[in-house]
C-alpha atoms as a PDB file:
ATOM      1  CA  UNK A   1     -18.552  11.548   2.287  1.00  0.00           C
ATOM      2  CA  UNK A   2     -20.529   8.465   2.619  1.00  0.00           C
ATOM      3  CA  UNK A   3     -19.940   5.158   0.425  1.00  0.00           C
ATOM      4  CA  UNK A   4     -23.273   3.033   0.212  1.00  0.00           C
ATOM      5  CA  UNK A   5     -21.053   0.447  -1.003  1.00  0.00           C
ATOM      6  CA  UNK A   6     -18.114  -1.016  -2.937  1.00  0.00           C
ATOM      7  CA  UNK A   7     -17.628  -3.218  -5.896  1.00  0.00           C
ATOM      8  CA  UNK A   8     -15.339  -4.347  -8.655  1.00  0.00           C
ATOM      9  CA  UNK A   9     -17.235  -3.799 -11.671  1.00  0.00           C
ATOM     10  CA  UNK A  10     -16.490  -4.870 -15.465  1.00  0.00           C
ATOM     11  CA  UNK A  11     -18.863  -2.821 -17.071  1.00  0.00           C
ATOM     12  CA  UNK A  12     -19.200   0.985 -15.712  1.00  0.00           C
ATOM     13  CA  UNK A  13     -15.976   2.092 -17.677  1.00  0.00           C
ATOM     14  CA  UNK A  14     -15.723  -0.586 -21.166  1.00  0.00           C
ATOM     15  CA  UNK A  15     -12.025  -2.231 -20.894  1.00  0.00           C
ATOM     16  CA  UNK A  16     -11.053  -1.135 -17.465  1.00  0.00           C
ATOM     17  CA  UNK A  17     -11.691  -3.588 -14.093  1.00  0.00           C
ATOM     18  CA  UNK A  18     -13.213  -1.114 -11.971  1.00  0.00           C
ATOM     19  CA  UNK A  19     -13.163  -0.517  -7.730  1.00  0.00           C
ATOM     20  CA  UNK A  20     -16.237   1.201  -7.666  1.00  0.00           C
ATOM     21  CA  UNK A  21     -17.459   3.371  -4.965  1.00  0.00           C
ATOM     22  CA  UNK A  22     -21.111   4.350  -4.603  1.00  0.00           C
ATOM     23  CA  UNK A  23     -21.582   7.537  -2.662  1.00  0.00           C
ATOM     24  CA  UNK A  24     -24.616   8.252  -0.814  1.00  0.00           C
ATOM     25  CA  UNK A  25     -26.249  11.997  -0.396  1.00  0.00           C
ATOM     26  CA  UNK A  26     -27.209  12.785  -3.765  1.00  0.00           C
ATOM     27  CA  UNK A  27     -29.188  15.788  -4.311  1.00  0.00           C
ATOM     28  CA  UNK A  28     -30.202  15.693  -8.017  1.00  0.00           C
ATOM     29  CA  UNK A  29     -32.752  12.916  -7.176  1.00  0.00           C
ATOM     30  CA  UNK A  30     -33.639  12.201 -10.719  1.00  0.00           C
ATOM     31  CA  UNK A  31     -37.268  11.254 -11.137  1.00  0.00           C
ATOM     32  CA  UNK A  32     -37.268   7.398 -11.916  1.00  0.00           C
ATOM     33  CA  UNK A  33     -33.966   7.236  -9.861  1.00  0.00           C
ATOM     34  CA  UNK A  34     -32.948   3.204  -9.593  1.00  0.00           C
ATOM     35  CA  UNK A  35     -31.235   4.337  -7.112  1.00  0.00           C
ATOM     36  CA  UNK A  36     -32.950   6.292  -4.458  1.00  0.00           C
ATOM     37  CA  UNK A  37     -31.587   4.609  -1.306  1.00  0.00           C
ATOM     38  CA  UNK A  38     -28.851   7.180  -2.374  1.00  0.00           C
ATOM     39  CA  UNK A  39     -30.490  10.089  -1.558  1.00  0.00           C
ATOM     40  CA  UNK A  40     -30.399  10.011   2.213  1.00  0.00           C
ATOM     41  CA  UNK A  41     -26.951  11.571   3.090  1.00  0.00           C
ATOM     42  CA  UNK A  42     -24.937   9.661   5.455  1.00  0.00           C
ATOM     43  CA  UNK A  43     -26.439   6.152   4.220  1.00  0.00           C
ATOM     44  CA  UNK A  44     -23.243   3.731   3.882  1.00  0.00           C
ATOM     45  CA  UNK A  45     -19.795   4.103   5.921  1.00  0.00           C
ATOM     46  CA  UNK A  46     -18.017   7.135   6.033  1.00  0.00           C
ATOM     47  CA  UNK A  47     -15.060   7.081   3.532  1.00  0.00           C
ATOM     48  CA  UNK A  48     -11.049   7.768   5.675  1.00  0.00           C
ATOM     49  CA  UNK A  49      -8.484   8.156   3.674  1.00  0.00           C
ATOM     50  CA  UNK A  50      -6.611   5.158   5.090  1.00  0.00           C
ATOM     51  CA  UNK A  51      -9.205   3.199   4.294  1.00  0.00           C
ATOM     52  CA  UNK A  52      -9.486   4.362   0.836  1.00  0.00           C
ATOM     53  CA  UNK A  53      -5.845   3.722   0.436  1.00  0.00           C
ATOM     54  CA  UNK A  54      -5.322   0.420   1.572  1.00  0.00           C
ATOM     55  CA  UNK A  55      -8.587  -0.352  -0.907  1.00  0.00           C
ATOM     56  CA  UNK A  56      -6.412   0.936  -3.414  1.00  0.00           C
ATOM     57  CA  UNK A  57      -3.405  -0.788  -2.736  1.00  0.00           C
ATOM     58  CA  UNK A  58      -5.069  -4.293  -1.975  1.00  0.00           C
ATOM     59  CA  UNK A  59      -6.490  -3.964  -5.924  1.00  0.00           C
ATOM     60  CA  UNK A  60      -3.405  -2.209  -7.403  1.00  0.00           C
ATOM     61  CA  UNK A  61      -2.092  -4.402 -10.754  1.00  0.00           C
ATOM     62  CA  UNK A  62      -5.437  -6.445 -10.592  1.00  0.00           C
ATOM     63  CA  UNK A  63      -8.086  -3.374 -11.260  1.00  0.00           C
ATOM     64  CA  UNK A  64      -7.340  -0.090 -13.372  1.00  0.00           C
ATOM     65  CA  UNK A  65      -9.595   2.312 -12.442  1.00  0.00           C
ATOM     66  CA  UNK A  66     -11.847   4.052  -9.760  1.00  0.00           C
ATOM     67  CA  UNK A  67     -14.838   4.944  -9.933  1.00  0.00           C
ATOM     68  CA  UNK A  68     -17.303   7.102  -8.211  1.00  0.00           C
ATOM     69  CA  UNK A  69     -21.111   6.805  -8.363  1.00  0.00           C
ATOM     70  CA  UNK A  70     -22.100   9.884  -6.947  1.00  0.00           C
ATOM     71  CA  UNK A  71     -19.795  12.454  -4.533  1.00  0.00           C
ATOM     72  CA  UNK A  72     -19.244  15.787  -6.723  1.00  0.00           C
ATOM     73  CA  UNK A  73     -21.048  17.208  -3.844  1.00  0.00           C
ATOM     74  CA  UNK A  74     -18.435  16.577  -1.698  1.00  0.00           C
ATOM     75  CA  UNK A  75     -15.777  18.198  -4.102  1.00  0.00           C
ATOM     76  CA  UNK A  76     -12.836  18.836  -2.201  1.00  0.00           C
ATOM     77  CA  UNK A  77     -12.943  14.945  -0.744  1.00  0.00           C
ATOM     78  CA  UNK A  78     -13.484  13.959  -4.157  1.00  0.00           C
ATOM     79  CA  UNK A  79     -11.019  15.381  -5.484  1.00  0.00           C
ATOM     80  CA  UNK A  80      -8.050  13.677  -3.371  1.00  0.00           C
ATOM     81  CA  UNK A  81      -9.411  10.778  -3.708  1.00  0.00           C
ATOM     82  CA  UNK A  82      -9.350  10.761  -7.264  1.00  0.00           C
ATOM     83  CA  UNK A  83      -5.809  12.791  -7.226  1.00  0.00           C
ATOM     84  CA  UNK A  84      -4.348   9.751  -5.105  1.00  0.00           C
ATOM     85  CA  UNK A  85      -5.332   7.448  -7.444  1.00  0.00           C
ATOM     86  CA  UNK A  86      -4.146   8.695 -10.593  1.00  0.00           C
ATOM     87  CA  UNK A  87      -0.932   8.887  -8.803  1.00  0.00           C
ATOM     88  CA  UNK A  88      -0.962   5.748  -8.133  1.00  0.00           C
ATOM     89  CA  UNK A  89      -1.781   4.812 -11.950  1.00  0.00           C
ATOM     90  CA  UNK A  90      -4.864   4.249 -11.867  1.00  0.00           C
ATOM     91  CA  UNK A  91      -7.594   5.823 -14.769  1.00  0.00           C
ATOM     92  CA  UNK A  92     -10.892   7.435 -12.877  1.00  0.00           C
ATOM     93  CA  UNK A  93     -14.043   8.145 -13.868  1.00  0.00           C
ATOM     94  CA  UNK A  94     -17.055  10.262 -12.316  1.00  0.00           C
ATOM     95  CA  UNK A  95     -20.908   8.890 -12.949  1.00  0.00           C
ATOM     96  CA  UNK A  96     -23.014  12.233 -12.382  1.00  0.00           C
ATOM     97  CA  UNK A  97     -26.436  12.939 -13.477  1.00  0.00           C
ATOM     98  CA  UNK A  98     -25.443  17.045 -13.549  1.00  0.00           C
ATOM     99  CA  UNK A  99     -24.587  18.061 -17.310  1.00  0.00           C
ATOM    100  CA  UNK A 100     -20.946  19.709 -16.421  1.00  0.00           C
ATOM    101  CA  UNK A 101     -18.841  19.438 -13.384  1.00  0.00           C
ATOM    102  CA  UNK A 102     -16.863  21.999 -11.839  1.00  0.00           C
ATOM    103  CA  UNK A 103     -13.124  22.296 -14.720  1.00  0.00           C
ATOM    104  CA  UNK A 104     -11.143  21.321 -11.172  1.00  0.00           C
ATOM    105  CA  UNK A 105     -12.831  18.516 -11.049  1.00  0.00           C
ATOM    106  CA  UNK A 106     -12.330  17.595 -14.730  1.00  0.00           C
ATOM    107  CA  UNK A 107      -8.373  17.427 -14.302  1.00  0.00           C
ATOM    108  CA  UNK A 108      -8.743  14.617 -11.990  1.00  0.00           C
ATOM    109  CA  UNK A 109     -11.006  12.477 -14.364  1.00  0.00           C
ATOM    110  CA  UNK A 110      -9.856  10.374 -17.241  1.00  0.00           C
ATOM    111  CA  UNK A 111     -13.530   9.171 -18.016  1.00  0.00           C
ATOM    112  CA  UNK A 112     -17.037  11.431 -17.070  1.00  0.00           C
ATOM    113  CA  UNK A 113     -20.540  10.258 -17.406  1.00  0.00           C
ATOM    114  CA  UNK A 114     -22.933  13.356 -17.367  1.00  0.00           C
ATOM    115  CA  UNK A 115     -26.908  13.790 -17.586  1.00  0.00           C
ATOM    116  CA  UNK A 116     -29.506  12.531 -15.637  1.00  0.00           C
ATOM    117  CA  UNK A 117     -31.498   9.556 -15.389  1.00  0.00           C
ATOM    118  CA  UNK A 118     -34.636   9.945 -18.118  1.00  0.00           C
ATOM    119  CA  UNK A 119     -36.483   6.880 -18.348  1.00  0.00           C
ATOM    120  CA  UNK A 120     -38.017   7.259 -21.628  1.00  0.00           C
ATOM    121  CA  UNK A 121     -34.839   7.884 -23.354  1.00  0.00           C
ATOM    122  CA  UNK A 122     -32.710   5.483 -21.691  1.00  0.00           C
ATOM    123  CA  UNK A 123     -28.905   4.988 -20.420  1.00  0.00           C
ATOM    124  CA  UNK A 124     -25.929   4.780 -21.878  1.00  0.00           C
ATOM    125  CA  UNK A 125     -27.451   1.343 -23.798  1.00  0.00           C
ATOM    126  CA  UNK A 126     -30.091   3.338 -25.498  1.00  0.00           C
ATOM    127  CA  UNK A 127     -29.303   5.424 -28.899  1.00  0.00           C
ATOM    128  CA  UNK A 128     -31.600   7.779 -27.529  1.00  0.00           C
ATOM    129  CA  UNK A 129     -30.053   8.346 -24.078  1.00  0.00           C
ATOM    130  CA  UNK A 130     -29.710  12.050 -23.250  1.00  0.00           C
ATOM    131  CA  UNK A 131     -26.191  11.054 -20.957  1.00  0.00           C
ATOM    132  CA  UNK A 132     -22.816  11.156 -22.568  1.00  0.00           C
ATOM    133  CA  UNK A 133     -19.699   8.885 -21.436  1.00  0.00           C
ATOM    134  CA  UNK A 134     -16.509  10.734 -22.458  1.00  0.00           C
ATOM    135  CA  UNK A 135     -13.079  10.589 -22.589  1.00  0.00           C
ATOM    136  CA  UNK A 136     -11.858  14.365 -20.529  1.00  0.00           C
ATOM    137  CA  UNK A 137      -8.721  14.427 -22.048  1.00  0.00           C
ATOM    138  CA  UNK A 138      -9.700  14.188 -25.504  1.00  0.00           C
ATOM    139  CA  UNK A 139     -13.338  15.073 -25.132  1.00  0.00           C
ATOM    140  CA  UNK A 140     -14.141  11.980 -27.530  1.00  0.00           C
ATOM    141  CA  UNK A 141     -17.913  10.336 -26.938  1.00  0.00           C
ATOM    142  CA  UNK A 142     -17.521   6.639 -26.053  1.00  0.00           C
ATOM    143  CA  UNK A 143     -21.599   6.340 -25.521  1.00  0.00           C
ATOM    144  CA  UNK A 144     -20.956   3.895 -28.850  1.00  0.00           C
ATOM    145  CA  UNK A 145     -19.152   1.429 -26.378  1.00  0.00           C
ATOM    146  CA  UNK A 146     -22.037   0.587 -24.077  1.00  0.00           C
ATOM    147  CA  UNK A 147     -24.709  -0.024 -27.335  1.00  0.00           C
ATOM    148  CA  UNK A 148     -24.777  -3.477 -27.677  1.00  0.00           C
ATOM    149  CA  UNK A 149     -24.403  -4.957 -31.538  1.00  0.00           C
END
């Protein structure tokens, strides 16, 4: 599993300071992408766990969440990494054009983002959006979070 890159991000997950890791390799390939430097598998660093870890650490009681962009193609890696971090308190959250994800995958995630990238409807700003940012747990919509007043 490749990461393209790495930021703290404010807005990806409303409330939450977020280490977010873009992962490159993704086969959906969404016509209108913004993203399709992502595409190429391989394109970034390749993840260890040791690295991932002492990421985590370095940001633990300063961020509250991890993110991925990306990487449910990579399941099993994706899957510890998001294990090890709710272990180590923080929330998670998966961004993935695909309408469902595997249930494994969903007991790993406190936040999902599902549906792909249509331009004339819109992200998760637009009331017209076809892509839905939930809460697993409860299953609650939060798309109302993201829609500015």
């Amino acid at each position: 599993m490749y990461c393209y890159d790495f930021h703290v991000v404010l807005q990806e997950v409303p409330g939450e300071v977020s280490l977010c890791f873009t992962i490159s390799g993704c086969p959906l390939r969404c016509q209108g992408c913004h993203s399709p430097f992502l595409w190429k598998e391989g394109s970034g660093t390749k993840i260890n766990r040791q690295t991932y870890i002492e990421i985590l650490n370095r940001y633990l009681g300063l961020a509250t969440c991890v993110v991925f962009m990306g990487g449910e193609w990579h399941l099993k890696e994706l899957m510890f990494y998001l294990e090890h971090a709710k272990k180590n308190g923080y929330k998670t959250c998966l961004y993935t054009g695909l309408d469902e994800v595997p249930s494994k995958l969903l007991q790993h995630l406190t936040y999902l983002k599902t549906g792909p990238w249509i331009k004339e409807l819109g992200g998760l700003e637009s009331k017209t959006t076809n892509q839905k940012f939930k809460e697993v747990k409860t299953n609650k919509i939060l798309n109302h979070l993201f829609i500015p007043n």
